[in-house]
PDB file of N, CA and C in Angstrom:
ATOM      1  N   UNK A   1     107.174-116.767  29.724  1.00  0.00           N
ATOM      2  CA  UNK A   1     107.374-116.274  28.370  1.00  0.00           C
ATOM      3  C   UNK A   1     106.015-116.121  27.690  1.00  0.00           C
ATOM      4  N   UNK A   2     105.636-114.965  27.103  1.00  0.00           N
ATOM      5  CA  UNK A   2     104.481-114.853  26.517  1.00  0.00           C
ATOM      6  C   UNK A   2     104.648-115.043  25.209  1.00  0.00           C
ATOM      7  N   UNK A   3     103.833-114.944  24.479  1.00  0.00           N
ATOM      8  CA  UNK A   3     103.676-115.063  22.746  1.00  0.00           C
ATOM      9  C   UNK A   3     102.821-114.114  22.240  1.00  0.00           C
ATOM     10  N   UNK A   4     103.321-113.830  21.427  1.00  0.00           N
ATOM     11  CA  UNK A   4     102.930-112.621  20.290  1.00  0.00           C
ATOM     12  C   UNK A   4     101.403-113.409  19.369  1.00  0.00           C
ATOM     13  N   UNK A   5     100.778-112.886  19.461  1.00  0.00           N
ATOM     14  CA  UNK A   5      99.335-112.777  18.712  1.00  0.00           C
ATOM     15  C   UNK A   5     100.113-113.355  17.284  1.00  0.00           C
ATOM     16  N   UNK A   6      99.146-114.487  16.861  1.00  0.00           N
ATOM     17  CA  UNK A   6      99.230-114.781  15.481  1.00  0.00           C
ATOM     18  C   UNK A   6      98.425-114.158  14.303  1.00  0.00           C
ATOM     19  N   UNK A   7      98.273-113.325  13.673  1.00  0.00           N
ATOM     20  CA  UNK A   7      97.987-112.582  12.690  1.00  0.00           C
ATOM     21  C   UNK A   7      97.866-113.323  11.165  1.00  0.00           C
ATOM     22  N   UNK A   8      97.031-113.559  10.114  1.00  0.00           N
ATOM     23  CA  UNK A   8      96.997-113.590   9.503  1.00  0.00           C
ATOM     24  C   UNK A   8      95.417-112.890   8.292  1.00  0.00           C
ATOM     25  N   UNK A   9      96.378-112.214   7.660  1.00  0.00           N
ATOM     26  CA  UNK A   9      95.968-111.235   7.130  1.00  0.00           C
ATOM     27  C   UNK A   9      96.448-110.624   5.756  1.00  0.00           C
ATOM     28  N   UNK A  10      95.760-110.484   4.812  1.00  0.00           N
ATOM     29  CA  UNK A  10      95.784-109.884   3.348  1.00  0.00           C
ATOM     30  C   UNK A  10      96.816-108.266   3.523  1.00  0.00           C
ATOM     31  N   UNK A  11      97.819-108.299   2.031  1.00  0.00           N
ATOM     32  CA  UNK A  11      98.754-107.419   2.102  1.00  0.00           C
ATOM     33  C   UNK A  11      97.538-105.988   2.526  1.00  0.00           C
ATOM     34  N   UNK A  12      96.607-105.601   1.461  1.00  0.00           N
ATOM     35  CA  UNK A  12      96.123-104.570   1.342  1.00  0.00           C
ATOM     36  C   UNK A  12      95.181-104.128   2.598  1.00  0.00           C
ATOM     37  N   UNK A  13      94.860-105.210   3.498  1.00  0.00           N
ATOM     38  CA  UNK A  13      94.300-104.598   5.005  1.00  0.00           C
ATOM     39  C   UNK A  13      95.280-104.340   6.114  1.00  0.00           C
ATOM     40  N   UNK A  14      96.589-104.173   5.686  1.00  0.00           N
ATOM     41  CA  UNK A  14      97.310-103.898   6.620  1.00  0.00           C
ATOM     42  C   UNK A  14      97.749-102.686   6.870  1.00  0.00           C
ATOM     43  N   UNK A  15      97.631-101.972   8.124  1.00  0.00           N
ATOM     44  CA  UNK A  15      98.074-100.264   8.478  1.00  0.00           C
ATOM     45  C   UNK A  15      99.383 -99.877   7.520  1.00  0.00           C
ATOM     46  N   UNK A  16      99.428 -98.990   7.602  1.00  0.00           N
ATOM     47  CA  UNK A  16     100.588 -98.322   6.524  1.00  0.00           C
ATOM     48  C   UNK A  16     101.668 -98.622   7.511  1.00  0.00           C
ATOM     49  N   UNK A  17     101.816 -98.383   9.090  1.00  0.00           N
ATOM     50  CA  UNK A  17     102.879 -98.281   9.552  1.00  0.00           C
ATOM     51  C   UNK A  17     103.550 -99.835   9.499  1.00  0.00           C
ATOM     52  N   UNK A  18     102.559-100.867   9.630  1.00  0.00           N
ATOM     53  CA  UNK A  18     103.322-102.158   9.720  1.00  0.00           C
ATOM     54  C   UNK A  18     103.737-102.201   7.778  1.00  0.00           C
ATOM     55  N   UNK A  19     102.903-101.769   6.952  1.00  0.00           N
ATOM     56  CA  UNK A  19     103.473-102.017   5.544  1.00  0.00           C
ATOM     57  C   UNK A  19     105.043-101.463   5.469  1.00  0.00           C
ATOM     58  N   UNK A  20     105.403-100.542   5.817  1.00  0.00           N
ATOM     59  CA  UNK A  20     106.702 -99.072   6.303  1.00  0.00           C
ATOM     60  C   UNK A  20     107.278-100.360   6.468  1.00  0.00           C
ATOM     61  N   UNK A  21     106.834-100.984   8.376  1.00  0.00           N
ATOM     62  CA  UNK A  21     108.107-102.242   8.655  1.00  0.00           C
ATOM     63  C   UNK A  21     108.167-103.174   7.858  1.00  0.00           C
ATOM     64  N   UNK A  22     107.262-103.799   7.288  1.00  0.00           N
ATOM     65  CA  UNK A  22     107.476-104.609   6.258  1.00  0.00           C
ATOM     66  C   UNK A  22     108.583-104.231   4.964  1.00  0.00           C
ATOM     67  N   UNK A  23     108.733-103.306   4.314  1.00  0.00           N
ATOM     68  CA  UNK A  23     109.214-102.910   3.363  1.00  0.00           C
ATOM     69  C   UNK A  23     111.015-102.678   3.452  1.00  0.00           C
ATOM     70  N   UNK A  24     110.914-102.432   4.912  1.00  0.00           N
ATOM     71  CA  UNK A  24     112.072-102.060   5.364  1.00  0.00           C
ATOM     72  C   UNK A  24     113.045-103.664   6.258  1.00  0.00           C
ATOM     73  N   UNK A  25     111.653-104.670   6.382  1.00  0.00           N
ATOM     74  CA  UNK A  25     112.330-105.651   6.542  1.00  0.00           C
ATOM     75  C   UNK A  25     112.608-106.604   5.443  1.00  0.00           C
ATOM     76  N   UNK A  26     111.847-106.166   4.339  1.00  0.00           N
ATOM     77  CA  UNK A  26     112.278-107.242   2.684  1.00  0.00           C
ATOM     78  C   UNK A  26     112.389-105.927   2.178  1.00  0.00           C
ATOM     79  N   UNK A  27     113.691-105.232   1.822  1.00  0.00           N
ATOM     80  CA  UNK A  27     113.985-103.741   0.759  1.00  0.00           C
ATOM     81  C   UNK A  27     113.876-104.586  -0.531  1.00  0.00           C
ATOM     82  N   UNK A  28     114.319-105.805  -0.470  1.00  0.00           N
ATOM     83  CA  UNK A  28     114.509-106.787  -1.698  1.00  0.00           C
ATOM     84  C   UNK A  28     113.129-107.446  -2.565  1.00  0.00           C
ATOM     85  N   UNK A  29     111.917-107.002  -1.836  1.00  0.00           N
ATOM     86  CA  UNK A  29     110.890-107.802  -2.426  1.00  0.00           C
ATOM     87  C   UNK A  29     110.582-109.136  -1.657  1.00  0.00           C
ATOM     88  N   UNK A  30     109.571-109.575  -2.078  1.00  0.00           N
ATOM     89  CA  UNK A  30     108.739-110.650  -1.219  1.00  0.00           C
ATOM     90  C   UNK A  30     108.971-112.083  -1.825  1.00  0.00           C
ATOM     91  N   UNK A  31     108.954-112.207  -2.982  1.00  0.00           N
ATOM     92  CA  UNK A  31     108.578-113.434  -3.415  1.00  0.00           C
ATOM     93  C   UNK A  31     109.711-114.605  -2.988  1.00  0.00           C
ATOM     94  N   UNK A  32     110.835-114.272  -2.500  1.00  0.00           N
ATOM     95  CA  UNK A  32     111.723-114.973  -1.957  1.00  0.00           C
ATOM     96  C   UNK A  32     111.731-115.959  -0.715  1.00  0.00           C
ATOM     97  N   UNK A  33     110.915-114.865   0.028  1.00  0.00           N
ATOM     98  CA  UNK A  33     110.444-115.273   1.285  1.00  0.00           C
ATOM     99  C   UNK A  33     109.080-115.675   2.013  1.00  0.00           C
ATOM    100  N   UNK A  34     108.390-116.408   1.060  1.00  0.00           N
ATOM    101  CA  UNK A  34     107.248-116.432   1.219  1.00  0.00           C
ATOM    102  C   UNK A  34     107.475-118.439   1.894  1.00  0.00           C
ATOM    103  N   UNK A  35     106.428-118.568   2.790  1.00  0.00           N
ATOM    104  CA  UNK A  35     105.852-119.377   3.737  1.00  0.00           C
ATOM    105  C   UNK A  35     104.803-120.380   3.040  1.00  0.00           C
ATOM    106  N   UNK A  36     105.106-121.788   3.490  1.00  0.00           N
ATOM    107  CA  UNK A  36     103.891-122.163   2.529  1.00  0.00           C
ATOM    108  C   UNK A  36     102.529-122.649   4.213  1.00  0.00           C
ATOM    109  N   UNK A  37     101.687-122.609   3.880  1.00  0.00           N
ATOM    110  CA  UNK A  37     101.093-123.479   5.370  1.00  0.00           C
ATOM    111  C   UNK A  37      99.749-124.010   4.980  1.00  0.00           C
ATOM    112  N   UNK A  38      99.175-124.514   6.216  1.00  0.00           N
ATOM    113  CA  UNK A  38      97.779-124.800   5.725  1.00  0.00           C
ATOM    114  C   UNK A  38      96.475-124.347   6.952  1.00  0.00           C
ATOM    115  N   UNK A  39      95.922-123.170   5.663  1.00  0.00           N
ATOM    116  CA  UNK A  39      95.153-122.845   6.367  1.00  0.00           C
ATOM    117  C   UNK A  39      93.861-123.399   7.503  1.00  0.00           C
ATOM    118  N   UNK A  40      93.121-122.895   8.081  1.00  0.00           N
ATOM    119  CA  UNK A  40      91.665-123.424   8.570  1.00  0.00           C
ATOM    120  C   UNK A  40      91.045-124.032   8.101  1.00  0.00           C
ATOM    121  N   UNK A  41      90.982-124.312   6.684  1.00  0.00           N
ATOM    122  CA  UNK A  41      90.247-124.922   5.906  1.00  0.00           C
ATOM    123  C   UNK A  41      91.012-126.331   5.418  1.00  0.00           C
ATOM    124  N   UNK A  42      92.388-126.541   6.053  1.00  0.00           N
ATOM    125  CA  UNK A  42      92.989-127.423   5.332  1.00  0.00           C
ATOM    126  C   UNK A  42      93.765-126.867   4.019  1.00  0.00           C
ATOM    127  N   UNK A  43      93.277-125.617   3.555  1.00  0.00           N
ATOM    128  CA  UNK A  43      94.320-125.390   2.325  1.00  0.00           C
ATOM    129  C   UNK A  43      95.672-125.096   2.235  1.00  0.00           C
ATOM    130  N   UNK A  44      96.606-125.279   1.316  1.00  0.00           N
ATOM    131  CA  UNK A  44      98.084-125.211   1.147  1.00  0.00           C
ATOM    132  C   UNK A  44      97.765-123.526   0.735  1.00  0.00           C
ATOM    133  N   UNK A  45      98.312-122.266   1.403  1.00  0.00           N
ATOM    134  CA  UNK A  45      98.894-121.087   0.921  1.00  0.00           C
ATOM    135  C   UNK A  45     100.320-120.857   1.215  1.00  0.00           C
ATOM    136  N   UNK A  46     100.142-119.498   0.746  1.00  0.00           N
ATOM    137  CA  UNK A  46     101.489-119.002   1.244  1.00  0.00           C
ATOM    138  C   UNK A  46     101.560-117.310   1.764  1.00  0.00           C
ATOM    139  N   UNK A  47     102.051-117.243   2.623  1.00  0.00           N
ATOM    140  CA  UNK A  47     102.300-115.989   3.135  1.00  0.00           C
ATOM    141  C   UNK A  47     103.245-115.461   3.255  1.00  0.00           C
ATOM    142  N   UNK A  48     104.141-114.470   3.913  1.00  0.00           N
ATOM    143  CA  UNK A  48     105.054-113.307   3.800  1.00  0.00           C
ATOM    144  C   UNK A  48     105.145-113.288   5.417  1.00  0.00           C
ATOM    145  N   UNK A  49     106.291-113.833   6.007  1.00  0.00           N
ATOM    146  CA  UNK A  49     106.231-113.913   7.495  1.00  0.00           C
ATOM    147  C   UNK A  49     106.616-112.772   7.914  1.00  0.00           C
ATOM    148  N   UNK A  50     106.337-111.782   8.790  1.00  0.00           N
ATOM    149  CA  UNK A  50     107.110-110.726   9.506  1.00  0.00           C
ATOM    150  C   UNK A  50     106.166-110.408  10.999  1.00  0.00           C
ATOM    151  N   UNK A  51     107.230-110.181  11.832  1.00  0.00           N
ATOM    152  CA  UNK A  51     107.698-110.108  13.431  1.00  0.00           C
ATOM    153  C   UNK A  51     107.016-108.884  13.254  1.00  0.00           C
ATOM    154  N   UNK A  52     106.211-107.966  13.725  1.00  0.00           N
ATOM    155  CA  UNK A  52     106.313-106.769  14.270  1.00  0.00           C
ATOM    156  C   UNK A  52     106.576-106.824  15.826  1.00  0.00           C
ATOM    157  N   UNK A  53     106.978-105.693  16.418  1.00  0.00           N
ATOM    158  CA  UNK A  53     106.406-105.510  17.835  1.00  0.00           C
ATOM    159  C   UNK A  53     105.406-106.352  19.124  1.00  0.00           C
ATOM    160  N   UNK A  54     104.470-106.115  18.615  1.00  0.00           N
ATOM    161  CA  UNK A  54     103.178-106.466  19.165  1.00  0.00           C
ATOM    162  C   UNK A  54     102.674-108.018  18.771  1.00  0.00           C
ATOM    163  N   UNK A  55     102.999-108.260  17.534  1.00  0.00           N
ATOM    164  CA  UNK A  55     102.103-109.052  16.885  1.00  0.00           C
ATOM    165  C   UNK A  55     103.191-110.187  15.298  1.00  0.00           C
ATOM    166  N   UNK A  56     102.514-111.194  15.345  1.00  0.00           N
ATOM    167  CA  UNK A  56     103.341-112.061  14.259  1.00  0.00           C
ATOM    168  C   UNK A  56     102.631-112.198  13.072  1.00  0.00           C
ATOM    169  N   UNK A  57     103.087-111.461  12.030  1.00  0.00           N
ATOM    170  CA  UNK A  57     101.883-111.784  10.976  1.00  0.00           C
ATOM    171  C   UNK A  57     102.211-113.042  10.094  1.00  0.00           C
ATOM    172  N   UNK A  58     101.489-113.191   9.142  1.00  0.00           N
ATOM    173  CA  UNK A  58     101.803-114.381   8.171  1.00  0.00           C
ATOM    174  C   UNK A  58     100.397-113.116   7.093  1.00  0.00           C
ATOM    175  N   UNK A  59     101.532-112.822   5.974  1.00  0.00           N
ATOM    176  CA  UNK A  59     100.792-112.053   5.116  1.00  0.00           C
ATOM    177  C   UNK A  59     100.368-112.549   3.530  1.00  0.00           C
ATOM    178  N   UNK A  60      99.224-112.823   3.799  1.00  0.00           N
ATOM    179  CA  UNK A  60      98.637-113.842   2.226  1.00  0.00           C
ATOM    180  C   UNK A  60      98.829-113.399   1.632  1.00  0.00           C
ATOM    181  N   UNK A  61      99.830-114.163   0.714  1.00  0.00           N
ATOM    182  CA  UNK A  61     100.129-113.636  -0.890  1.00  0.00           C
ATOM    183  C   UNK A  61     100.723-115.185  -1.499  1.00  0.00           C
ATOM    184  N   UNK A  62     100.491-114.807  -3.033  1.00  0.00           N
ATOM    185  CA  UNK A  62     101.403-116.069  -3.957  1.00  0.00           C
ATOM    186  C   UNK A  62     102.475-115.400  -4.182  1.00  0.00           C
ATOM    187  N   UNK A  63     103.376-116.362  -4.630  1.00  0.00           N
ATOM    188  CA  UNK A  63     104.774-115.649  -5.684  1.00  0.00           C
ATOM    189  C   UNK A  63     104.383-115.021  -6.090  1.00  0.00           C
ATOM    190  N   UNK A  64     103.522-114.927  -7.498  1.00  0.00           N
ATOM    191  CA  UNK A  64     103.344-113.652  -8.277  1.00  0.00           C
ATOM    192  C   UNK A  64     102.471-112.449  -7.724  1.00  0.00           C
ATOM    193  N   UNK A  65     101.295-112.753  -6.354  1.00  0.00           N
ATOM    194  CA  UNK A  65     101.208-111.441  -6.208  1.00  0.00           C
ATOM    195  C   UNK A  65     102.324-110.693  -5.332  1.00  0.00           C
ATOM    196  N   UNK A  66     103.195-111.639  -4.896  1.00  0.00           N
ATOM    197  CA  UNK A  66     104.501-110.584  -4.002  1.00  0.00           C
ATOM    198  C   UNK A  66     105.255-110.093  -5.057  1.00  0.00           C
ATOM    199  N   UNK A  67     105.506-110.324  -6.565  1.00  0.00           N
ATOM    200  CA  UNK A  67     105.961-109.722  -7.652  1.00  0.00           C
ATOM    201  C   UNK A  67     105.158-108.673  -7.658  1.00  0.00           C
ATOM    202  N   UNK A  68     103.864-108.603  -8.093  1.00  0.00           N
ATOM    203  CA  UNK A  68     102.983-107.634  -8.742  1.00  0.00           C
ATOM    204  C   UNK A  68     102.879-106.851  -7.495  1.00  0.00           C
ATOM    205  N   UNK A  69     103.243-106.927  -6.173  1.00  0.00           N
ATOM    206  CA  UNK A  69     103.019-105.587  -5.472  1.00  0.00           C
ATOM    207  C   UNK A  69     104.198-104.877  -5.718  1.00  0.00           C
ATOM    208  N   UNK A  70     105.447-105.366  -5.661  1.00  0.00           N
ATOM    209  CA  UNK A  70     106.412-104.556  -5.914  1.00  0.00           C
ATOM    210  C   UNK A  70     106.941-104.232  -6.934  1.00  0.00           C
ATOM    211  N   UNK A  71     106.225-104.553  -8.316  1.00  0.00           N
ATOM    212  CA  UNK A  71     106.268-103.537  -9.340  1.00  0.00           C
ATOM    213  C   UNK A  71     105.767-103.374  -9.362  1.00  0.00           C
ATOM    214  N   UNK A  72     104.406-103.008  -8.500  1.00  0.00           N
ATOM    215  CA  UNK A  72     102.987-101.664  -8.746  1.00  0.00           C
ATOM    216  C   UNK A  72     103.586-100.492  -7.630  1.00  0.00           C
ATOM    217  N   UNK A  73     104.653-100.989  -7.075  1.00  0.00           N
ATOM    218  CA  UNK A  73     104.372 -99.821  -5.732  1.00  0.00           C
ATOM    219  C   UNK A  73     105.929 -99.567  -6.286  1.00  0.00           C
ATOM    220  N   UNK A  74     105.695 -97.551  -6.259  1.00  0.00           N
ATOM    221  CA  UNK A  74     106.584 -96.916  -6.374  1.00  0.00           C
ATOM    222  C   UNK A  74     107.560 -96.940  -5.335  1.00  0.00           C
ATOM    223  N   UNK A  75     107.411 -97.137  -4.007  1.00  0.00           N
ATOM    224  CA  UNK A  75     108.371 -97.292  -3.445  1.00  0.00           C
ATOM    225  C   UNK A  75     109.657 -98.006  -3.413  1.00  0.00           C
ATOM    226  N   UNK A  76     109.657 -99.073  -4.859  1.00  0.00           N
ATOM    227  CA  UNK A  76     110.397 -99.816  -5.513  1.00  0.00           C
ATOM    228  C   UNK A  76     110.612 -99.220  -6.625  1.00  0.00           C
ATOM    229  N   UNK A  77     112.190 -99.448  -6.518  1.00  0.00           N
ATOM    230  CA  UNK A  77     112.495 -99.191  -8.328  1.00  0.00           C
ATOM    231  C   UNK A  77     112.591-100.060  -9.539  1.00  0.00           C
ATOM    232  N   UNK A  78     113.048-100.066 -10.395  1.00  0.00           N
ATOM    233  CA  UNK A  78     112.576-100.585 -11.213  1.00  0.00           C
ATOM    234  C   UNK A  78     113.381-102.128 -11.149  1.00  0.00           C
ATOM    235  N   UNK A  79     114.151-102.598 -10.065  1.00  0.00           N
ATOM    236  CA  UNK A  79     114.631-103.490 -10.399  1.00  0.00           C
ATOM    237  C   UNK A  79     114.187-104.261  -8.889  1.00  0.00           C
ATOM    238  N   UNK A  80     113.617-103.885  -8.585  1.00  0.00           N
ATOM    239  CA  UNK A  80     112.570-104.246  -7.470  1.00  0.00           C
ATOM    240  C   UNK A  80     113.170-104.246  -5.915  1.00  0.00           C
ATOM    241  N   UNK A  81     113.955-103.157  -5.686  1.00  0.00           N
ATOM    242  CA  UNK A  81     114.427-102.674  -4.380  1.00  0.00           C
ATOM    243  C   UNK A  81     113.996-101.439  -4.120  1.00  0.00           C
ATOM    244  N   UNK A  82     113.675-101.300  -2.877  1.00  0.00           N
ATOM    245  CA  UNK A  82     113.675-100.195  -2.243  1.00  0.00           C
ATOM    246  C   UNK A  82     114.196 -99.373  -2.147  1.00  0.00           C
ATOM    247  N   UNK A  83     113.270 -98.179  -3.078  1.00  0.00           N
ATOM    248  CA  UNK A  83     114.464 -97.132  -2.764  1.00  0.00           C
ATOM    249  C   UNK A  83     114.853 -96.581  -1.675  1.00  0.00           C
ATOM    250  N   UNK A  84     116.262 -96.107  -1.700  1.00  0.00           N
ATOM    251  CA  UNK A  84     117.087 -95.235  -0.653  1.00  0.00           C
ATOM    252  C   UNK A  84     116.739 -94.365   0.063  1.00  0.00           C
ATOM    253  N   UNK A  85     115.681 -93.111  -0.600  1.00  0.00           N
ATOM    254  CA  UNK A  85     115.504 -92.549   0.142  1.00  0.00           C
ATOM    255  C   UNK A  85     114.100 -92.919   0.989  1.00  0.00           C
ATOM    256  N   UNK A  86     113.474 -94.102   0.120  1.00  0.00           N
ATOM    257  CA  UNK A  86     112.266 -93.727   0.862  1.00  0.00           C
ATOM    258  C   UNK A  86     112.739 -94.934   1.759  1.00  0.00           C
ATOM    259  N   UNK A  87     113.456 -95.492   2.059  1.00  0.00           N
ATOM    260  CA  UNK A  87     113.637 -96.546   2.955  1.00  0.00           C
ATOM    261  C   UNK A  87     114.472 -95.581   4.175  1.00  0.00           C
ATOM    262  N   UNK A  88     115.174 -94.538   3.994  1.00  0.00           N
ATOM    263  CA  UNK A  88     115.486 -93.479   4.896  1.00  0.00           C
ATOM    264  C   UNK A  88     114.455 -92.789   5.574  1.00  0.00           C
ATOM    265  N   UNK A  89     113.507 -92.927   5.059  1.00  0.00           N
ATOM    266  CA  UNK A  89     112.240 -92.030   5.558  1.00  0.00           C
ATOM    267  C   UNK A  89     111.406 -92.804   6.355  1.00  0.00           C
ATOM    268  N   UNK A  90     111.636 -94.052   6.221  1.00  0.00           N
ATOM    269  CA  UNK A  90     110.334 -95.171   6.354  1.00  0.00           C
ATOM    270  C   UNK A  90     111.436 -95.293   8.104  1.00  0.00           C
ATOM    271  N   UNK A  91     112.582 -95.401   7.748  1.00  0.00           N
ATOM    272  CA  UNK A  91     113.705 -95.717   8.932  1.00  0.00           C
ATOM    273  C   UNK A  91     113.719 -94.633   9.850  1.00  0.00           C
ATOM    274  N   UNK A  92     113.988 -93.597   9.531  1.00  0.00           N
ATOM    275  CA  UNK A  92     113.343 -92.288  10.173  1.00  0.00           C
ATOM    276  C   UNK A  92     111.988 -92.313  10.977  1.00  0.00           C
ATOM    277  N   UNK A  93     111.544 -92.648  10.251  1.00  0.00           N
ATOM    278  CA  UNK A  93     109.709 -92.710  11.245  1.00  0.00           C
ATOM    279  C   UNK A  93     109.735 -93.397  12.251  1.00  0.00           C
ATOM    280  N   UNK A  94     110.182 -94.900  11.785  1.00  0.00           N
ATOM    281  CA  UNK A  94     109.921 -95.778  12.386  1.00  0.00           C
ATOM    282  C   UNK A  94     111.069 -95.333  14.044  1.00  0.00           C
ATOM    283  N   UNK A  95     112.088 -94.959  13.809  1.00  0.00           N
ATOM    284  CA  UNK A  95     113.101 -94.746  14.977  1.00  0.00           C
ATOM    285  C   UNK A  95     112.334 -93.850  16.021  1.00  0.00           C
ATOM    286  N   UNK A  96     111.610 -92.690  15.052  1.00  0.00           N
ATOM    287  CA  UNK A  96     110.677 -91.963  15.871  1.00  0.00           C
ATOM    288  C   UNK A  96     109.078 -92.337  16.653  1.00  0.00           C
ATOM    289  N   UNK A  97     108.992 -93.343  15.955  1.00  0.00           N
ATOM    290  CA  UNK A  97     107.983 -94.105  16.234  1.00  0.00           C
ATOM    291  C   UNK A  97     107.980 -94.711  17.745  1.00  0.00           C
ATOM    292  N   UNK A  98     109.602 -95.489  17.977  1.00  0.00           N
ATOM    293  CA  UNK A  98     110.234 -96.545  19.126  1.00  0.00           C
ATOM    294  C   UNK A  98     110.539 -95.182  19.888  1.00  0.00           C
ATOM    295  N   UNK A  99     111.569 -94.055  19.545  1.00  0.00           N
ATOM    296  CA  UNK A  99     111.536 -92.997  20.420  1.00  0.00           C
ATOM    297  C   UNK A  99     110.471 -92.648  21.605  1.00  0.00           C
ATOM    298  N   UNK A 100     108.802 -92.521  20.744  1.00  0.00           N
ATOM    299  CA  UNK A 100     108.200 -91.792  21.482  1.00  0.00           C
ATOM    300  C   UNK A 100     107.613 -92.766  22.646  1.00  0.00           C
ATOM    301  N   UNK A 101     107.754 -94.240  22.371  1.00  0.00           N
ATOM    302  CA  UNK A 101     107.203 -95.359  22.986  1.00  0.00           C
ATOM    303  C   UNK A 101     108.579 -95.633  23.847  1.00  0.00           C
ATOM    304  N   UNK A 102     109.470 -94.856  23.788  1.00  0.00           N
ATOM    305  CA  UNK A 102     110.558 -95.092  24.978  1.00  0.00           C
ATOM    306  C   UNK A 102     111.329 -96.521  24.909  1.00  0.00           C
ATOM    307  N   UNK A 103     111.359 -96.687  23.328  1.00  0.00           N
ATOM    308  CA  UNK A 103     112.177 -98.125  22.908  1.00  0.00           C
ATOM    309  C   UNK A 103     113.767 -97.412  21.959  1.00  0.00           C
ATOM    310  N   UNK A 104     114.306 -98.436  22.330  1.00  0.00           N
ATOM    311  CA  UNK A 104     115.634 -97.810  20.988  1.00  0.00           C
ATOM    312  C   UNK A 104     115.604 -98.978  20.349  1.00  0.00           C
ATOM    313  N   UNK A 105     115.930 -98.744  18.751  1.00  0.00           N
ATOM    314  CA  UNK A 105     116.423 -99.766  18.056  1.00  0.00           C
ATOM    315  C   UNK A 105     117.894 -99.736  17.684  1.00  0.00           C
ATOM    316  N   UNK A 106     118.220-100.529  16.587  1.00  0.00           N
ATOM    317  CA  UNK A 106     119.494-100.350  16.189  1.00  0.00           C
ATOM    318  C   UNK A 106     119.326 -99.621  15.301  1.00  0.00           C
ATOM    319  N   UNK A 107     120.510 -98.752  14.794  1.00  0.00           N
ATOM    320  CA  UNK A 107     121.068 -98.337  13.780  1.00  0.00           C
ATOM    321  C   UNK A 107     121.417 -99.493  12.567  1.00  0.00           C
ATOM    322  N   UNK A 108     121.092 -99.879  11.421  1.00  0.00           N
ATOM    323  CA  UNK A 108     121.623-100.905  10.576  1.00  0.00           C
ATOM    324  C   UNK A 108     121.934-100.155   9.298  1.00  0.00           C
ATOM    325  N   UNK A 109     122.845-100.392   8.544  1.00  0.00           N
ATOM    326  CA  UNK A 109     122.553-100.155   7.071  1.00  0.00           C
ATOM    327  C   UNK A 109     122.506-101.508   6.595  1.00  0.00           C
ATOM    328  N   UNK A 110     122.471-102.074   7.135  1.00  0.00           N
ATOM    329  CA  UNK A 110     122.463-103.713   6.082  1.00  0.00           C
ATOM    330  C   UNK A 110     121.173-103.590   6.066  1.00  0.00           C
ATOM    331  N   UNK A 111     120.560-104.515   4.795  1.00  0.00           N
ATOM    332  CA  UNK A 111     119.182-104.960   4.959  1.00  0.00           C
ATOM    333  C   UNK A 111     118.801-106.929   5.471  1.00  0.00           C
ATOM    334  N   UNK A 112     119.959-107.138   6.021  1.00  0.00           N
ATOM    335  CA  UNK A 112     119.597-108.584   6.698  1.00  0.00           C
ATOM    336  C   UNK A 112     119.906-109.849   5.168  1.00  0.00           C
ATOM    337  N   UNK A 113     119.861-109.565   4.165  1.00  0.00           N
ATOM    338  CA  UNK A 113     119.324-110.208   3.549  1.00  0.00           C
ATOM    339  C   UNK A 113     121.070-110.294   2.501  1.00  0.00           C
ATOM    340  N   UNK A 114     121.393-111.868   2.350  1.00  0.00           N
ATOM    341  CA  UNK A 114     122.958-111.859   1.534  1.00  0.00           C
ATOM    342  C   UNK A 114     122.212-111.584   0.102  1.00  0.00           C
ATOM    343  N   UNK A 115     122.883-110.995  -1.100  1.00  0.00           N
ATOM    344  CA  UNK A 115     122.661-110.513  -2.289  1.00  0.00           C
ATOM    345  C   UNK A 115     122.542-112.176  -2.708  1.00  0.00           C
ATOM    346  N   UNK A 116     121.681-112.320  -4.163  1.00  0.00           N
ATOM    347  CA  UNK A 116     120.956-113.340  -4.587  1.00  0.00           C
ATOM    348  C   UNK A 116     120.700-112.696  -5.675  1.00  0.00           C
ATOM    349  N   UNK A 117     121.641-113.378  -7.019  1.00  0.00           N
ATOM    350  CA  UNK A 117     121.365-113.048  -8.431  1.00  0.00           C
ATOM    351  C   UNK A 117     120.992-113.645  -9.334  1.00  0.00           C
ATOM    352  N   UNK A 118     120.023-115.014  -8.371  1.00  0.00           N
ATOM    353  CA  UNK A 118     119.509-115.741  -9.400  1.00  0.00           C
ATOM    354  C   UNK A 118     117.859-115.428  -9.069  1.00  0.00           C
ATOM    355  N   UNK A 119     117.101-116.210  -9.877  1.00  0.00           N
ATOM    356  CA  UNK A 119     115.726-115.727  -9.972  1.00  0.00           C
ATOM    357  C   UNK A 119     114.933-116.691  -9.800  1.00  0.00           C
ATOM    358  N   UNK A 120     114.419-116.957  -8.533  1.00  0.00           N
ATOM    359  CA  UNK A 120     113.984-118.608  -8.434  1.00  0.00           C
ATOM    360  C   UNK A 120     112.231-118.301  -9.104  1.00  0.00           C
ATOM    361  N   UNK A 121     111.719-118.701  -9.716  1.00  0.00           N
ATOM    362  CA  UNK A 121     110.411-119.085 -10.182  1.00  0.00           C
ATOM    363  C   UNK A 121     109.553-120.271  -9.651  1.00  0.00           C
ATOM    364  N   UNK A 122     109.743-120.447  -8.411  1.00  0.00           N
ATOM    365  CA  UNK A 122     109.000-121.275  -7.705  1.00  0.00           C
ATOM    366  C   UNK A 122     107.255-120.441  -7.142  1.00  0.00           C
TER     367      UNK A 122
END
C-alpha cells in the first residue's frame, strides 16, 4: 500500500484545478471543516483537509479566513454556497479531466455534506 504525498500549503498557492476540486468538495464553505494540528515549529494551526488524486493536502487557513474566501470569491453566492452552475462547470471539467487520464468517476448530485443550520463560531 502506498501513501499519497503530504501537502501542506496556503489557499492562494494552489493550482486552479485542485481549487475547482476543492470547491466542489466543500460547495458549503470551509470554516466547518477545518483541522486543527501542529505544525514544524510546534505551532497549533488549522487547515482545510482535502484528498486529491495524487496528493493529500492540509490547506492553511483560520475560521475567519475560510469565511473571507468565500465571501470574496464569486463563485459563492451570497449565502455562501456554490453556485449551480459554476459547480456544473467545475464538475464538467473535472469528469473531462479523469476522462482524458482514462479514470471514471461517479456521477453525484449530493454534495457529501448533511444540511447544518446552525452557525458554529468556533
Amino acid at each position: 500500500m502506498t501513501t499519497k504525498p503530504r501537502v501542506v500549503k496556503d489557499y492562494e498557492k494552489l493550482d486552479e484545478s485542485v481549487l475547482q476540486q476543492i470547491k466542489l468538495s466543500y460547495p458549503r464553505g470551509f470554516h466547518k471543516h477545518l483541522v486543527k494540528f501542529k505544525n514544524a515549529k510546534g505551532d497549533l494551526v488549522s487547515a482545510l483537509p482535502f484528498e486529491a488524486e495524487d496528493k493529500y493536502y492540509l490547506v492553511r487557513m483560520t475560521v475567519q479566513e475560510a469565511r473571507d474566501i468565500i465571501e470574496d470569491d464569486d463563485d459563492y453566492n451570497d449565502d455562501g454556497i456554490l453556485k449551480a452552475d459554476i459547480r456544473e462547470d467545475y464538475a464538467e471539467k473535472l469528469e473531462n479531466d479523469f476522462a482524458e487520464e482514462g479514470m471514471d468517476i461517479l456521477d453525484d448530485d449530493t454534495d457529501g455534506f448533511a444540511e447544518d443550520d446552525e452557525d458554529d463560531d468556533d
